[in-house]
PDB file of N, CA and C in Angstrom:
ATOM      1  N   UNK A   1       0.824  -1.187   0.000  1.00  0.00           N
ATOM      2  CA  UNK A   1       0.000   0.000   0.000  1.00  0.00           C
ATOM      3  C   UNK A   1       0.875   1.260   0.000  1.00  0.00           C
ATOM      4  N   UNK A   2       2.065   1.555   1.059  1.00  0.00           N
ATOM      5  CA  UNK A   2       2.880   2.584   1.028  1.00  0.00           C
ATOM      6  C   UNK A   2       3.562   2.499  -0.144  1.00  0.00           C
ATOM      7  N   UNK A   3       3.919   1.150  -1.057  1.00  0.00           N
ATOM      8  CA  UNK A   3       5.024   1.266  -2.050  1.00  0.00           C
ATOM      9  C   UNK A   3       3.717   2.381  -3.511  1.00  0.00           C
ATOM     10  N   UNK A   4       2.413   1.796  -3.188  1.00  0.00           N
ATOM     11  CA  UNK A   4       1.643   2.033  -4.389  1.00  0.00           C
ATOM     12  C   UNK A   4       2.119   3.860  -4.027  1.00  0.00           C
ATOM     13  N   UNK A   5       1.253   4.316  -3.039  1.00  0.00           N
ATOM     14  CA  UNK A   5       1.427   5.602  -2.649  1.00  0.00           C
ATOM     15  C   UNK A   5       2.181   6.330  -3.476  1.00  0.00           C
ATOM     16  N   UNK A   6       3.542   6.007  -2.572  1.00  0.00           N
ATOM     17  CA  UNK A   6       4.902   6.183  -3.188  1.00  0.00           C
ATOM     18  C   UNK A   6       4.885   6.709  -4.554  1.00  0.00           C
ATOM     19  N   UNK A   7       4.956   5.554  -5.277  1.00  0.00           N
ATOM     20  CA  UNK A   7       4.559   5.254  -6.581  1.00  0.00           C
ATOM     21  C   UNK A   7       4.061   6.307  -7.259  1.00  0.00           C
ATOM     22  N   UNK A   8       2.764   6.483  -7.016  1.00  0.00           N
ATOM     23  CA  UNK A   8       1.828   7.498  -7.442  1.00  0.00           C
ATOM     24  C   UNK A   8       2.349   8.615  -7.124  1.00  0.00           C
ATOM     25  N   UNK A   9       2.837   8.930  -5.807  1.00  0.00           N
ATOM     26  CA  UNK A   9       3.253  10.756  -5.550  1.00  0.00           C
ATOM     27  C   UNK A   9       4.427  10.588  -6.982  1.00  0.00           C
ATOM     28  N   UNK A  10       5.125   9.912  -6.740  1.00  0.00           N
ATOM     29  CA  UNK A  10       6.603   9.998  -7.436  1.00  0.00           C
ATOM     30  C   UNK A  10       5.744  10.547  -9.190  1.00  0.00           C
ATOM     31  N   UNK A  11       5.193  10.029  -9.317  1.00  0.00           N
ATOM     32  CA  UNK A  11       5.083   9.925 -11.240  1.00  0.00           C
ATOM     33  C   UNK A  11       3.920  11.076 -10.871  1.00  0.00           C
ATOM     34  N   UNK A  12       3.490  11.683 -10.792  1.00  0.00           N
ATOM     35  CA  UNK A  12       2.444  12.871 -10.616  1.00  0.00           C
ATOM     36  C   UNK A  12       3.483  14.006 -10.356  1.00  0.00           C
ATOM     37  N   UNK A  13       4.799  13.913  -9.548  1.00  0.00           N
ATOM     38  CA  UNK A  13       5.547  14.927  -9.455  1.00  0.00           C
ATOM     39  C   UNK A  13       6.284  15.419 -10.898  1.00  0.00           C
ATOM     40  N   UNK A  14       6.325  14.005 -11.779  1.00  0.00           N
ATOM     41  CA  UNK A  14       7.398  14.015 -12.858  1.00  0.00           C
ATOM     42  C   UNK A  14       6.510  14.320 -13.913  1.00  0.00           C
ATOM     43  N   UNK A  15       5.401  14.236 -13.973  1.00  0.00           N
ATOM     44  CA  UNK A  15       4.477  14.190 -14.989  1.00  0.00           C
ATOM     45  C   UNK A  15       3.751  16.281 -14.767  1.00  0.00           C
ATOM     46  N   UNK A  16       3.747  16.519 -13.257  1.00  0.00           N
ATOM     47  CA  UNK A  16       3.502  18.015 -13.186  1.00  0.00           C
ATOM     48  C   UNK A  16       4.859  18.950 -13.755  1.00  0.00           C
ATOM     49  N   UNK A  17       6.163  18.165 -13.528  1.00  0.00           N
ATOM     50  CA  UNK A  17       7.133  19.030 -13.928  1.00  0.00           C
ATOM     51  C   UNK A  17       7.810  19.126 -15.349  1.00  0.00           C
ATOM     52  N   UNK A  18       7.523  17.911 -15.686  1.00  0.00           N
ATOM     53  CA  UNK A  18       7.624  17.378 -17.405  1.00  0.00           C
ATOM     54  C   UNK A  18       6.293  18.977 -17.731  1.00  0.00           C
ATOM     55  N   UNK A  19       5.531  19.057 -17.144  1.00  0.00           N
ATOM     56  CA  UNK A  19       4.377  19.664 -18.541  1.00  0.00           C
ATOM     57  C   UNK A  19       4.843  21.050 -18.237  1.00  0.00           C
ATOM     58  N   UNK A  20       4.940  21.680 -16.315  1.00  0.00           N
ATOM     59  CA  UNK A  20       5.375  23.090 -16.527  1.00  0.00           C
ATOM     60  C   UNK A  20       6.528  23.253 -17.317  1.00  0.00           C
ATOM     61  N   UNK A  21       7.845  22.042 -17.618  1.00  0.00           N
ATOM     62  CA  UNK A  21       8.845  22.616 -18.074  1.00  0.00           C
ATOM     63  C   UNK A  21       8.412  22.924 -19.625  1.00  0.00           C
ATOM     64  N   UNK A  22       7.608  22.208 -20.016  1.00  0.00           N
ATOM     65  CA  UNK A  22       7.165  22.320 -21.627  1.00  0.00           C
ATOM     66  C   UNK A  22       6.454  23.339 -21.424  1.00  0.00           C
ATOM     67  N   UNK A  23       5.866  24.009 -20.674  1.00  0.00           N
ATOM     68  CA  UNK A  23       4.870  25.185 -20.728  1.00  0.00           C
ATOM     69  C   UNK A  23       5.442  26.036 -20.886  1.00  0.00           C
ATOM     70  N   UNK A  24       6.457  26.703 -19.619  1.00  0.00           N
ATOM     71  CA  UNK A  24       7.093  27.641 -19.453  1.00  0.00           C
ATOM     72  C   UNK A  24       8.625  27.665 -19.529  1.00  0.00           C
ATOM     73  N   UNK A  25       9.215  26.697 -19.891  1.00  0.00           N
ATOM     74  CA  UNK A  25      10.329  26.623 -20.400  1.00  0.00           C
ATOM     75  C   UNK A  25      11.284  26.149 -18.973  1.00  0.00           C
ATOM     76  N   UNK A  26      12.340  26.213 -19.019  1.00  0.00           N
ATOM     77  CA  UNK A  26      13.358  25.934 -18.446  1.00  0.00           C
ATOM     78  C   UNK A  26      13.400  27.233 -17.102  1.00  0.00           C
ATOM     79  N   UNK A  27      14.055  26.816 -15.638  1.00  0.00           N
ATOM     80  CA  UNK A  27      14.207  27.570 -14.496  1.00  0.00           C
ATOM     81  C   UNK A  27      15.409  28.541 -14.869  1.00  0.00           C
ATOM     82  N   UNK A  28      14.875  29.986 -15.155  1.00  0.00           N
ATOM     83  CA  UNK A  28      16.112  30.949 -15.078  1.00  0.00           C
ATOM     84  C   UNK A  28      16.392  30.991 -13.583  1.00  0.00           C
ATOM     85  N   UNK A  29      17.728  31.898 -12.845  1.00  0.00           N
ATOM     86  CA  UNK A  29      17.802  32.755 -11.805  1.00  0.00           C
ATOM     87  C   UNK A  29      18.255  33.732 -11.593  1.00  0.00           C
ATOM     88  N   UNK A  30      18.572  34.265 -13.099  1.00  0.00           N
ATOM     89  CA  UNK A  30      18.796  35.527 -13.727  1.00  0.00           C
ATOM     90  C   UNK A  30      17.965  36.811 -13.103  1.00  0.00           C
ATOM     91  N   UNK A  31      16.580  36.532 -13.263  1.00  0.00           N
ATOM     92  CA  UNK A  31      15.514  37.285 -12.667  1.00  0.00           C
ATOM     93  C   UNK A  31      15.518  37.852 -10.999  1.00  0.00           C
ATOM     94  N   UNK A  32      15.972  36.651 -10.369  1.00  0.00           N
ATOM     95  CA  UNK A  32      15.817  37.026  -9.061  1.00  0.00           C
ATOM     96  C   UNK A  32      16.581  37.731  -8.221  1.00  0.00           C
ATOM     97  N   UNK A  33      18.316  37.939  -9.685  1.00  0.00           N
ATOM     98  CA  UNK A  33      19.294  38.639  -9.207  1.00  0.00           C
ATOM     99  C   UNK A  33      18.991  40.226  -9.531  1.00  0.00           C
ATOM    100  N   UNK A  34      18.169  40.847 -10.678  1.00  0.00           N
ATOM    101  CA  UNK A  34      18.157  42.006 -10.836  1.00  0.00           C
ATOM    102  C   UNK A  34      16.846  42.294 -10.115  1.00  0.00           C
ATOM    103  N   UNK A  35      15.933  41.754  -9.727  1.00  0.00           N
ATOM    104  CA  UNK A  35      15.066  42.133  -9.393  1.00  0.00           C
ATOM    105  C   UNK A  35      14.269  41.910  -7.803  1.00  0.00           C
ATOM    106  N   UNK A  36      15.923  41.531  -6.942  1.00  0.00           N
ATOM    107  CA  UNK A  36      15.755  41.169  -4.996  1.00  0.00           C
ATOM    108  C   UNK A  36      15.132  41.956  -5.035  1.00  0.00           C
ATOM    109  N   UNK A  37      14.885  43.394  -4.644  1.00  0.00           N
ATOM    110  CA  UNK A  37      14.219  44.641  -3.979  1.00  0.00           C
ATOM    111  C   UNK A  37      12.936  44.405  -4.054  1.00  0.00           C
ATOM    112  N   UNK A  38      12.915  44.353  -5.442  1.00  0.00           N
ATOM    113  CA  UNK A  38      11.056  44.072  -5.300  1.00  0.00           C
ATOM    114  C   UNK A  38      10.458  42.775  -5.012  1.00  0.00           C
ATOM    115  N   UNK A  39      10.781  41.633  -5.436  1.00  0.00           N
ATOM    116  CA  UNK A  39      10.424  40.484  -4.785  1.00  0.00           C
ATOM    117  C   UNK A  39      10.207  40.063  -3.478  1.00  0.00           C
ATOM    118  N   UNK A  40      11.690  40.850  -2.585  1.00  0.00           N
ATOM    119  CA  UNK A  40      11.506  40.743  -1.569  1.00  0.00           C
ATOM    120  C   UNK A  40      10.894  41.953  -0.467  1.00  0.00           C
ATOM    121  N   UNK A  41       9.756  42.897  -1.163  1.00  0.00           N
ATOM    122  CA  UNK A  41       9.577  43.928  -0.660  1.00  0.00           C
ATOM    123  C   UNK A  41       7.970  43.122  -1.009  1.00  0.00           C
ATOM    124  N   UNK A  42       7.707  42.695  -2.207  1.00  0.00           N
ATOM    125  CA  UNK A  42       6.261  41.962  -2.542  1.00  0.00           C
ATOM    126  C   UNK A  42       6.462  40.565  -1.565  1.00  0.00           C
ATOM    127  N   UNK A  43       7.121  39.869  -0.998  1.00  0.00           N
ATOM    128  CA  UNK A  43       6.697  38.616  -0.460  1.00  0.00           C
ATOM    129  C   UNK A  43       7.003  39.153   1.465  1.00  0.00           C
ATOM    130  N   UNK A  44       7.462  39.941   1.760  1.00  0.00           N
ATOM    131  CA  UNK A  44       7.317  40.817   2.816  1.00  0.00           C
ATOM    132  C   UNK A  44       6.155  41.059   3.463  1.00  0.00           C
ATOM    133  N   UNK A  45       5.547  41.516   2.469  1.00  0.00           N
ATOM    134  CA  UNK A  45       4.012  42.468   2.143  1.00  0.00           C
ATOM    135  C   UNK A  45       2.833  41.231   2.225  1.00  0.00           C
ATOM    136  N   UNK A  46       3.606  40.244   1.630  1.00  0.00           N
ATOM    137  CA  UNK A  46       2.226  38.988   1.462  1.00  0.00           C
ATOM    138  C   UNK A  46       2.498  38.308   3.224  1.00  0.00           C
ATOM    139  N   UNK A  47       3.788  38.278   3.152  1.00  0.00           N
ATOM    140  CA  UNK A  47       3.579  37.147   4.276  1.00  0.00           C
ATOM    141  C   UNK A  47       3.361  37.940   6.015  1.00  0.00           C
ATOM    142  N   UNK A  48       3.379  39.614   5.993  1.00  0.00           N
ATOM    143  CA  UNK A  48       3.409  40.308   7.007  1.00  0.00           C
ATOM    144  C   UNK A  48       1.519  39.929   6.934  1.00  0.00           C
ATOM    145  N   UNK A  49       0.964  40.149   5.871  1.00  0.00           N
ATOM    146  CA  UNK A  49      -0.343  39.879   6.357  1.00  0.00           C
ATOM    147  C   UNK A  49      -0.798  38.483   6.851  1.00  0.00           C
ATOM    148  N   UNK A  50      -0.397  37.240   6.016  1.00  0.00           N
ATOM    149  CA  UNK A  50      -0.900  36.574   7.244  1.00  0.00           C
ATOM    150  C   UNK A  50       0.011  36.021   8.181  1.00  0.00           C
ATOM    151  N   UNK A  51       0.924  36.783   8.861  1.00  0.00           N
ATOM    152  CA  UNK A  51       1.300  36.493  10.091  1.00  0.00           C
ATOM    153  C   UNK A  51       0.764  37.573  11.168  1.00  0.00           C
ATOM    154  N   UNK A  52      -0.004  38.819  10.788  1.00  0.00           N
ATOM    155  CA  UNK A  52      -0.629  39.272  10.878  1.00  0.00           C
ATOM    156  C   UNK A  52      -2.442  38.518  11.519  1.00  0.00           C
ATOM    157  N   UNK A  53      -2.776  38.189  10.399  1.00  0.00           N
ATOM    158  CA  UNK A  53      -4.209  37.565  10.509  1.00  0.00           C
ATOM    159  C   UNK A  53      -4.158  35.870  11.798  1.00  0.00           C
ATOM    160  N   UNK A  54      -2.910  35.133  11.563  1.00  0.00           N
ATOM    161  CA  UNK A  54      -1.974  34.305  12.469  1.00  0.00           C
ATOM    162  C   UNK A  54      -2.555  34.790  13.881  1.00  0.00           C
ATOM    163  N   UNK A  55      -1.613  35.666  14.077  1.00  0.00           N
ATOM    164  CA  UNK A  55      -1.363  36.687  15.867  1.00  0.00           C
ATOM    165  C   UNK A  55      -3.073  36.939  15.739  1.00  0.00           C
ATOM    166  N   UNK A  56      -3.977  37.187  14.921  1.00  0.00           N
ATOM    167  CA  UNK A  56      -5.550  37.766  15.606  1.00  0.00           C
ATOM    168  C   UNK A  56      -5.812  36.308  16.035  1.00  0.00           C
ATOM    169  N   UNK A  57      -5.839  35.615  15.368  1.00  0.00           N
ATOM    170  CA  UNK A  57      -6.285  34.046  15.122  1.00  0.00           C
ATOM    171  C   UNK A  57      -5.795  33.643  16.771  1.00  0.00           C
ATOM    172  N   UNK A  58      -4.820  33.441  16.877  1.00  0.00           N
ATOM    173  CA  UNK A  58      -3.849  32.891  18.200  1.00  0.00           C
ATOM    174  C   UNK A  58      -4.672  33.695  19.358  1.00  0.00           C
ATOM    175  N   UNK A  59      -4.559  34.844  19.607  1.00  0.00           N
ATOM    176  CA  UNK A  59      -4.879  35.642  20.581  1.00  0.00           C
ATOM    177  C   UNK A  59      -6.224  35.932  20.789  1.00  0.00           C
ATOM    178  N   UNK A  60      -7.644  35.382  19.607  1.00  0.00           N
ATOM    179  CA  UNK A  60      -8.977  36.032  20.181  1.00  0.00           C
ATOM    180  C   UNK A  60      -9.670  35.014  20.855  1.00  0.00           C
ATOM    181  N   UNK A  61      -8.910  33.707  20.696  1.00  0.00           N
ATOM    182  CA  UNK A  61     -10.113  33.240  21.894  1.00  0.00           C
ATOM    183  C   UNK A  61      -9.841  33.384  23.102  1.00  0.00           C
ATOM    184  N   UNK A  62      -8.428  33.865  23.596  1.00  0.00           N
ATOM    185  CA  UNK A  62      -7.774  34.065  25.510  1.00  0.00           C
ATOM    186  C   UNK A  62      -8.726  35.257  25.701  1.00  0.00           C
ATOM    187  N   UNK A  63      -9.190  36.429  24.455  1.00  0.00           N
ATOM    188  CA  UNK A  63      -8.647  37.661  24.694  1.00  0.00           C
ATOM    189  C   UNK A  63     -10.336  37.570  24.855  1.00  0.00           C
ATOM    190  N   UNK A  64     -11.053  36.663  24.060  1.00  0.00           N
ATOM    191  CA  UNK A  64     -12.536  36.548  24.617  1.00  0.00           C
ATOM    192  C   UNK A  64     -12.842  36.186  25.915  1.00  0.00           C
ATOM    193  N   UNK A  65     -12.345  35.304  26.057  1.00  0.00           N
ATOM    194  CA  UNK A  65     -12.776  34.650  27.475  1.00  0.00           C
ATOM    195  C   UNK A  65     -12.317  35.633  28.636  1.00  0.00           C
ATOM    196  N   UNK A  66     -11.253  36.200  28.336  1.00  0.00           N
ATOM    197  CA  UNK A  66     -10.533  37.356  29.464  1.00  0.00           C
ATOM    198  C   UNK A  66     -12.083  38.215  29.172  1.00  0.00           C
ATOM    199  N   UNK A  67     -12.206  38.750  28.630  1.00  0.00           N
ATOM    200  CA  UNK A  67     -13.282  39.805  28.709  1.00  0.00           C
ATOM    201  C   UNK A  67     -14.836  39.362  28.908  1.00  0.00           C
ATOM    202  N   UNK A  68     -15.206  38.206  28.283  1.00  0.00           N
ATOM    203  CA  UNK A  68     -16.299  38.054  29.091  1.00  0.00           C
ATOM    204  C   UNK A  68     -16.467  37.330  30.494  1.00  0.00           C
ATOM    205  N   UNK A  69     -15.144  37.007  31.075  1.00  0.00           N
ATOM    206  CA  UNK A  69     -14.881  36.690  32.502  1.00  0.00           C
ATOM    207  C   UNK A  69     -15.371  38.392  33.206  1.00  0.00           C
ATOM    208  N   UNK A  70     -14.326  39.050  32.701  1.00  0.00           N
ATOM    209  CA  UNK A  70     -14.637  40.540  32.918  1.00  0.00           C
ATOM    210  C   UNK A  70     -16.051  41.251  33.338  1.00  0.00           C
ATOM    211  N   UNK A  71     -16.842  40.840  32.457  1.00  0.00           N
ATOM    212  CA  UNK A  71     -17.881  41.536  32.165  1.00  0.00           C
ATOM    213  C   UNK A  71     -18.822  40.899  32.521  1.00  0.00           C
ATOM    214  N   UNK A  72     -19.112  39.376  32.422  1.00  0.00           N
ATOM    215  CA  UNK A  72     -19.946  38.911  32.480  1.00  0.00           C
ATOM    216  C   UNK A  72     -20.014  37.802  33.586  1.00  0.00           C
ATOM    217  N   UNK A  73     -19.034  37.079  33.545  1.00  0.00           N
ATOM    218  CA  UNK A  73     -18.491  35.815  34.627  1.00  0.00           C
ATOM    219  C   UNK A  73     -18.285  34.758  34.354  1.00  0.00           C
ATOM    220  N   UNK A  74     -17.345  34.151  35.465  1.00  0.00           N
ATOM    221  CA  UNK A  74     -16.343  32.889  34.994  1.00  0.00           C
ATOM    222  C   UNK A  74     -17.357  31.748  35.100  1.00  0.00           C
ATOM    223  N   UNK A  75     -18.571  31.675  34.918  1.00  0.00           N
ATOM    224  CA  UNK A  75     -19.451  30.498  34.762  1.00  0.00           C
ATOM    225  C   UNK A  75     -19.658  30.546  33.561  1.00  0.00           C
ATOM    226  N   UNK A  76     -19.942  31.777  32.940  1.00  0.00           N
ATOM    227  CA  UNK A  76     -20.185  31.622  31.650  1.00  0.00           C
ATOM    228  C   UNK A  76     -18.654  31.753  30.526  1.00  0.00           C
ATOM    229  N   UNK A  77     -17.913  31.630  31.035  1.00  0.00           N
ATOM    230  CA  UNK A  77     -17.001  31.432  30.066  1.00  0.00           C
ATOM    231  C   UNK A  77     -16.679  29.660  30.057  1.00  0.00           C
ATOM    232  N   UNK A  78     -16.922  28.682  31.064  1.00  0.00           N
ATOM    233  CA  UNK A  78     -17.560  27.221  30.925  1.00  0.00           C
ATOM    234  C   UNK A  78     -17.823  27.795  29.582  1.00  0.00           C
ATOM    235  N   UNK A  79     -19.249  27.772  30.130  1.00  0.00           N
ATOM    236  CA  UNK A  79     -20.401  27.852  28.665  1.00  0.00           C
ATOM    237  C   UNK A  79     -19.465  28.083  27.577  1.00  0.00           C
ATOM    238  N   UNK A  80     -18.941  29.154  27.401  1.00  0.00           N
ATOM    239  CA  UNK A  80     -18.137  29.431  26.274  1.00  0.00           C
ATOM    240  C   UNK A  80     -17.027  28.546  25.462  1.00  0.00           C
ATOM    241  N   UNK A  81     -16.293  28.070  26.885  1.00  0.00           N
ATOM    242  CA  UNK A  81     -15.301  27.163  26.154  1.00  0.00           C
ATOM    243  C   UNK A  81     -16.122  25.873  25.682  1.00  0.00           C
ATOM    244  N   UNK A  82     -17.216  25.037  26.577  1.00  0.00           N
ATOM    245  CA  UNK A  82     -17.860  24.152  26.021  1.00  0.00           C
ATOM    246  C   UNK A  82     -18.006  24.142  24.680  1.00  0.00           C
ATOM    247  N   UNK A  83     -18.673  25.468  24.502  1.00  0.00           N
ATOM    248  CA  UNK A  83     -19.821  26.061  22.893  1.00  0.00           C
ATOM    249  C   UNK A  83     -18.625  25.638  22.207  1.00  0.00           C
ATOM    250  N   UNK A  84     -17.650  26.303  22.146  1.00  0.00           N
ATOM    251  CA  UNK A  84     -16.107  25.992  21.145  1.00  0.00           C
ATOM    252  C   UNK A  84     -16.074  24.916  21.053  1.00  0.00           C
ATOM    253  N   UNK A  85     -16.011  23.989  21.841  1.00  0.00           N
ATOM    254  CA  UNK A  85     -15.291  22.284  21.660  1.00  0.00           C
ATOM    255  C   UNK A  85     -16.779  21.558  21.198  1.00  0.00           C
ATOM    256  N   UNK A  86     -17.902  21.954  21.071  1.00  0.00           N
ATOM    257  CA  UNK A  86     -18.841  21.402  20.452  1.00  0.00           C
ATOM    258  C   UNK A  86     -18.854  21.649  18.900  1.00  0.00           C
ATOM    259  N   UNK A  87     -18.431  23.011  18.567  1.00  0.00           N
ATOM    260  CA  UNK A  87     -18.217  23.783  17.529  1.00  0.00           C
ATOM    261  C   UNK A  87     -17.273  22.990  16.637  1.00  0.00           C
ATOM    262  N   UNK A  88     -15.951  22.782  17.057  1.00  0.00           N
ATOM    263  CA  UNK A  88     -14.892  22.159  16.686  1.00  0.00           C
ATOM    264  C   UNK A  88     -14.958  20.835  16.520  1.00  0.00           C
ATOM    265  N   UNK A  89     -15.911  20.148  17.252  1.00  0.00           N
ATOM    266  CA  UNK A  89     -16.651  18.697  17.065  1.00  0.00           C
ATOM    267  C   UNK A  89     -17.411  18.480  15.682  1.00  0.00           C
ATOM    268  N   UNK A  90     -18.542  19.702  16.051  1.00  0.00           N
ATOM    269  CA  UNK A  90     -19.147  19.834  14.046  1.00  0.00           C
ATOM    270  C   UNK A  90     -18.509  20.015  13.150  1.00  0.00           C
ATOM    271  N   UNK A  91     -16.902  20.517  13.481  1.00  0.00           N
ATOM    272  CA  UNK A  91     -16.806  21.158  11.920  1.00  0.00           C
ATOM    273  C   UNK A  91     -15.572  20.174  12.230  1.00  0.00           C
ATOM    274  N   UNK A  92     -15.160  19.446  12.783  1.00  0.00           N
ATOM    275  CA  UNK A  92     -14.177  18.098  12.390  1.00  0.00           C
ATOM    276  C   UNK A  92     -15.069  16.792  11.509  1.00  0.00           C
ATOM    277  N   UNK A  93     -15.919  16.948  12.362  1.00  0.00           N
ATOM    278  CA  UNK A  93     -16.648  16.119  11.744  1.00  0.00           C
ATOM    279  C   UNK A  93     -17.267  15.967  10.378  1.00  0.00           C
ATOM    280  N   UNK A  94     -17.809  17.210  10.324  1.00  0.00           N
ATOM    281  CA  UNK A  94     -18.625  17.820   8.768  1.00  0.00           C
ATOM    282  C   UNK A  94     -17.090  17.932   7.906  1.00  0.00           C
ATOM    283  N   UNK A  95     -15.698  18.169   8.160  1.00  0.00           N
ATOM    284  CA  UNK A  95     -14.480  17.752   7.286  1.00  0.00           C
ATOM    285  C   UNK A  95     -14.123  16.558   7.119  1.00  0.00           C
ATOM    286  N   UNK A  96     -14.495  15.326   7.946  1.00  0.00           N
ATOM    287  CA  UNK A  96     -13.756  14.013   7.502  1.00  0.00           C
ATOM    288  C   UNK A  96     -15.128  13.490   7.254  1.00  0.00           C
ATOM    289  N   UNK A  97     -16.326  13.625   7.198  1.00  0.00           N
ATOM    290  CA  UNK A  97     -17.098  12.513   7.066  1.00  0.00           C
ATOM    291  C   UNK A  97     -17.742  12.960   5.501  1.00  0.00           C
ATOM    292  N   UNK A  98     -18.158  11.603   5.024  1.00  0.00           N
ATOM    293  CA  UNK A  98     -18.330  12.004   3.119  1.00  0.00           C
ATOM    294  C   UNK A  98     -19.696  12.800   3.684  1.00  0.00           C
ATOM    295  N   UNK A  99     -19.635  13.052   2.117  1.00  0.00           N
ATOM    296  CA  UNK A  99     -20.810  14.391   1.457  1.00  0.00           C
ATOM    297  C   UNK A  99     -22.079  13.229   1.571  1.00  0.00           C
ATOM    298  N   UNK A 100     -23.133  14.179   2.763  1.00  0.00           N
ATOM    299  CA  UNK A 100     -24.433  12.862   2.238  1.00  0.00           C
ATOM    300  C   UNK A 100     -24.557  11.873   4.069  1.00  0.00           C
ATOM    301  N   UNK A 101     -23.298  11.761   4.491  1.00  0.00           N
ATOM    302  CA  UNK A 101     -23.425  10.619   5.072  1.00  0.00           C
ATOM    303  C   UNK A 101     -23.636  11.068   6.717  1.00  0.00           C
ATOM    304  N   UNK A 102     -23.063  12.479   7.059  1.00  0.00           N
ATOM    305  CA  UNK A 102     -23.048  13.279   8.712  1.00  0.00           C
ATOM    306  C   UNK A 102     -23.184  14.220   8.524  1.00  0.00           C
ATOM    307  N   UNK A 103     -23.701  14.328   9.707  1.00  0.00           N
ATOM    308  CA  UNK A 103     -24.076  15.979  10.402  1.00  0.00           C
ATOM    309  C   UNK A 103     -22.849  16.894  10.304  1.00  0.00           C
ATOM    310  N   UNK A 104     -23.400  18.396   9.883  1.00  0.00           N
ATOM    311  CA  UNK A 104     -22.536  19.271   9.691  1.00  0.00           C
ATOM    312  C   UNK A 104     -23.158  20.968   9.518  1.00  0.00           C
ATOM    313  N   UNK A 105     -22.062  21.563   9.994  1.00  0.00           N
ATOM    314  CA  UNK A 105     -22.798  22.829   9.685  1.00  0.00           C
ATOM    315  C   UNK A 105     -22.366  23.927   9.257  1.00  0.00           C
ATOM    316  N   UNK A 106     -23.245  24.531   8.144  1.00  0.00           N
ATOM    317  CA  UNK A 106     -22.946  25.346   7.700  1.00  0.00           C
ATOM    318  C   UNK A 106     -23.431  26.468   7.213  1.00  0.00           C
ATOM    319  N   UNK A 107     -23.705  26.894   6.066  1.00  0.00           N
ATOM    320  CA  UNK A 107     -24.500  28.185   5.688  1.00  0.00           C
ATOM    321  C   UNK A 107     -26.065  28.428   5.906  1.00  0.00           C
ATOM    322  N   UNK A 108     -26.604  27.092   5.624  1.00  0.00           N
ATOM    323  CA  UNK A 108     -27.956  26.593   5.936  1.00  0.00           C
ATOM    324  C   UNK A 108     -28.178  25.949   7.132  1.00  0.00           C
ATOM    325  N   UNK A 109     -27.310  25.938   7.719  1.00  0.00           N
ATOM    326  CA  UNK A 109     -27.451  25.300   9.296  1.00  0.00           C
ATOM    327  C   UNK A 109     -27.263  23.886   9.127  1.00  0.00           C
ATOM    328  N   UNK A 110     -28.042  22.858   9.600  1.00  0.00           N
ATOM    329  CA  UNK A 110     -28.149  21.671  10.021  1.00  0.00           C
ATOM    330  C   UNK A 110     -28.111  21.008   8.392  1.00  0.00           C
ATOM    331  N   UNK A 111     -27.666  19.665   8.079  1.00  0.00           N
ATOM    332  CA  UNK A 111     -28.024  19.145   7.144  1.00  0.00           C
ATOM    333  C   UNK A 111     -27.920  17.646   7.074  1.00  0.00           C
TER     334      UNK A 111
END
């Protein structure tokens, strides 16, 4: 089973790089010598945003629960973390289970 795998990644790699090289020709690195500044001023720019969007991601669920501890109380942040790990239950689930066959949720709710 691992040798088939194998197998298959291997000739899908040679068969994607066989067609870009016929597409677009052969790997210069000519390009990347006259043109560092901007490449690396454009992939700067791409990757500051999502390490950016990363740090919101990482930090809003402490930064929730800190504040509705705050505001509201540490019983209901239970509630809160529960709601999450039920949340994360549906949507593991609604990702590994086929189309048709489990519960999942989404735009339309229940299905």
């Amino acid at each position: 089973m691992i040798f088939t795998i194998l197998l298959s990644a291997i000739a899908w790699f040679f068969l994607a790089l066989y067609y870009s090289l016929r597409h677009w020709g052969t790997f210069e690195i000519g390009g990347i010598t006259q043109h560092y500044k901007r490449i690396a001023r454009k992939q700067a720019g791409y990757g500051s945003k999502i390490w950016l969007s990363e740090m919101v991601a990482f930090f809003i669920e402490p930064l929730t629960k800190i504040l509705i501890s705050h505001f509201i109380g540490i019983r209901e942040v239970g509630f809160f973390d529960i709601a999450l790990k039920v949340k994360a239950q549906f949507q593991w689930h609604s990702a590994t289970s086929k189309p048709g066959l489990g519960v999942g949720i989404g735009a339309a709710g229940f299905w």
